[in-house]
N, C-alpha and C. Protein backbone atom coordinates (compact mmCIF):
# COMPACT_ATOMS: atom_id res chain seq x y z
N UNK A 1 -26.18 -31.26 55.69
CA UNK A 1 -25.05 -30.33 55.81
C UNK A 1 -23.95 -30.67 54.81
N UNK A 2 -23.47 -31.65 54.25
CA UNK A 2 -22.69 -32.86 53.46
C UNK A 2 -22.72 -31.61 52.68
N UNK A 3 -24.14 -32.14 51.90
CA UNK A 3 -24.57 -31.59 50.24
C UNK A 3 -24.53 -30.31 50.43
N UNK A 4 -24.57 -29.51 51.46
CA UNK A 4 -24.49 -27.80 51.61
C UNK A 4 -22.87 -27.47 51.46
N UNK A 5 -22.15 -28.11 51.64
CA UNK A 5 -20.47 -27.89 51.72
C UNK A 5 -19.90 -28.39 49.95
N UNK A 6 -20.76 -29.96 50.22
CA UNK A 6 -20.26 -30.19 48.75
C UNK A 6 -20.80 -28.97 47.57
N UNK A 7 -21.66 -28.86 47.60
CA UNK A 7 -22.67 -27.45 46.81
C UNK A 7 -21.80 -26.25 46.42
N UNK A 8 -21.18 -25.98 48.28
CA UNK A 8 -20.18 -24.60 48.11
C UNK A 8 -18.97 -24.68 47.32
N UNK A 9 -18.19 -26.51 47.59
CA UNK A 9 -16.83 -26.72 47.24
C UNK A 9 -16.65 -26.44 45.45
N UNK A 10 -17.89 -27.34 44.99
CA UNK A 10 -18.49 -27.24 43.54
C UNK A 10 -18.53 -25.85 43.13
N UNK A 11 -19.14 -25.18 43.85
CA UNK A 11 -18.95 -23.51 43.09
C UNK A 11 -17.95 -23.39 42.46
N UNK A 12 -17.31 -23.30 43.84
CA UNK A 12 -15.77 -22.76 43.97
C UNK A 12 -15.02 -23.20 42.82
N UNK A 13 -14.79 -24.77 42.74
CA UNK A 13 -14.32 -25.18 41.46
C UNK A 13 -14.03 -24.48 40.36
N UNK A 14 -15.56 -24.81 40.38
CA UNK A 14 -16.50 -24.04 38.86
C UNK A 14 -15.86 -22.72 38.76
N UNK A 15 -15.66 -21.85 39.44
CA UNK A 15 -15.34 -20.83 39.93
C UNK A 15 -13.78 -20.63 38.85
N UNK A 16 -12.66 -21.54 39.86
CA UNK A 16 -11.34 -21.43 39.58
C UNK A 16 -11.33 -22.20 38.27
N UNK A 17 -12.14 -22.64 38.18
CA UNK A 17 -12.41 -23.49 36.03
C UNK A 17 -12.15 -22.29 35.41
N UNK A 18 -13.13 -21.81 35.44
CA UNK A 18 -13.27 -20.40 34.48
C UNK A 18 -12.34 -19.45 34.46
N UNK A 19 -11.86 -19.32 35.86
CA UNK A 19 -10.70 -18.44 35.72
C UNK A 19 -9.57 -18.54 35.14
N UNK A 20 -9.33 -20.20 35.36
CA UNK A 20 -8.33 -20.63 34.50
C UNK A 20 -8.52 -20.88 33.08
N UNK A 21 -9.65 -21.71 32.84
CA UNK A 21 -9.76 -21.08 31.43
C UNK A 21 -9.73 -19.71 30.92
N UNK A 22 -9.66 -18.50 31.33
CA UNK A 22 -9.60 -17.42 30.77
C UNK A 22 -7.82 -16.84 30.60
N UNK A 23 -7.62 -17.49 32.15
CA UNK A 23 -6.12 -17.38 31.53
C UNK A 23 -5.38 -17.83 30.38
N UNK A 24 -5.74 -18.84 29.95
CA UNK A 24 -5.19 -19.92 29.08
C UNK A 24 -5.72 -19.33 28.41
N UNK A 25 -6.96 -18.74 27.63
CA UNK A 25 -7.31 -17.86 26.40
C UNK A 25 -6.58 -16.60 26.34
N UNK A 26 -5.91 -16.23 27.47
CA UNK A 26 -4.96 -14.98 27.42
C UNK A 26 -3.78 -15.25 26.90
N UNK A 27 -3.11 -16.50 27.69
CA UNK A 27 -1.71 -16.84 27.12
C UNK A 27 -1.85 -17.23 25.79
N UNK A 28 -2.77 -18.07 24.83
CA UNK A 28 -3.30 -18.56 23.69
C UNK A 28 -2.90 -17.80 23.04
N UNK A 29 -3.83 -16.10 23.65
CA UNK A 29 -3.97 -15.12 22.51
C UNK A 29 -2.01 -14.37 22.96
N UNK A 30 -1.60 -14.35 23.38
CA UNK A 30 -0.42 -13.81 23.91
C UNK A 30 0.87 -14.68 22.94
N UNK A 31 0.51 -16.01 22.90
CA UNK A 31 1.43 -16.91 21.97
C UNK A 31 1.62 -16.54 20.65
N UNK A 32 0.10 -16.60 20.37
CA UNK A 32 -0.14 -16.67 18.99
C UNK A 32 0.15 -15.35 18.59
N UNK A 33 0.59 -13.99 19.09
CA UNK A 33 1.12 -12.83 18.94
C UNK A 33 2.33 -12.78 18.73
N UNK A 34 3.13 -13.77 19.75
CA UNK A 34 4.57 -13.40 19.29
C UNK A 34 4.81 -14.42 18.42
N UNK A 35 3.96 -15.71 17.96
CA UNK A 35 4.24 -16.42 17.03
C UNK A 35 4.57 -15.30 15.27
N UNK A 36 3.71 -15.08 15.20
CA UNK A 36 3.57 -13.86 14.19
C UNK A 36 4.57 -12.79 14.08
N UNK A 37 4.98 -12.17 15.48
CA UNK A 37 6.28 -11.47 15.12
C UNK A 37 7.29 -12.71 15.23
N UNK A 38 7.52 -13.43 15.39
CA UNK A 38 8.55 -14.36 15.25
C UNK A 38 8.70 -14.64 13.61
N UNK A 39 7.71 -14.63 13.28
CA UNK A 39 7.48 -14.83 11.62
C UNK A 39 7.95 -13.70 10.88
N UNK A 40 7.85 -12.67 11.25
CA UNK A 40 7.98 -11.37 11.12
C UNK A 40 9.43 -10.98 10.98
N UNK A 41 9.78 -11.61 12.25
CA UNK A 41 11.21 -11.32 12.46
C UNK A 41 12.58 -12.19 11.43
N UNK A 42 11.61 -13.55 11.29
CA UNK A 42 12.24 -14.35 10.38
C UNK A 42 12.86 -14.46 8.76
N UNK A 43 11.24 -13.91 8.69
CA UNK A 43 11.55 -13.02 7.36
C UNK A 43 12.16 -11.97 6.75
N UNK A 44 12.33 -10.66 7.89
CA UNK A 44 12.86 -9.76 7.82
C UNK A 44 14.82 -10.17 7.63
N UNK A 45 15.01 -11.22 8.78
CA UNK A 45 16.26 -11.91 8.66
C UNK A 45 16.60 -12.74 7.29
N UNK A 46 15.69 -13.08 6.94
CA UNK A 46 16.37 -14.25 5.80
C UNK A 46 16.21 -12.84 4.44
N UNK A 47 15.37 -11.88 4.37
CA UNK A 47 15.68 -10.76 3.31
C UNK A 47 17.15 -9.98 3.41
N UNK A 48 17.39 -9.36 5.05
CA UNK A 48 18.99 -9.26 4.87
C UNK A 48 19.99 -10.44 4.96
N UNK A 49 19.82 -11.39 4.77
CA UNK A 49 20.90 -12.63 4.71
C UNK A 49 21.02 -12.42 2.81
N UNK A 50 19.97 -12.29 2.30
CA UNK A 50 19.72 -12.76 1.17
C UNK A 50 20.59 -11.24 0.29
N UNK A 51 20.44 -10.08 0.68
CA UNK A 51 21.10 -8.51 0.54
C UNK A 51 22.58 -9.09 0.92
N UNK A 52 22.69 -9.81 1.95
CA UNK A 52 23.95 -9.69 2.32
C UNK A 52 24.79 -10.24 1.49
N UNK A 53 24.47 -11.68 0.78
CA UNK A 53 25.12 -12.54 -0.20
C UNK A 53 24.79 -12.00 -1.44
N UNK A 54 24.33 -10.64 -1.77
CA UNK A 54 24.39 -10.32 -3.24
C UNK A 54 25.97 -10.41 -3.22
């Protein structure tokens, strides 16, 4: 009966592993999105800084 519970608990795990790894490939891909407009945004700022001090 032990190994029938331990068996189920192990799924389960396994289970909430994956799920959480998928989250974390969501937030990953979610970071690395606004990393890029952050870049985006940076640049756009330092071109009018650069207009501004003509």
């Amino acid at each position: 009966a032990d190994a029938i519970v331990l068996q189920y608990q192990n799924q389960r795990l396994v289970q909430q592993l994956e799920a959480q790894k998928n989250e974390v490939h969501v937030l990953e891909a979610k970071l690395n999105e606004l990393k890029a407009k952050q870049i985006a945004y940076d640049e756009a700022l330092i071109g009018v800084n650069k207009n501004w001090n003509l």
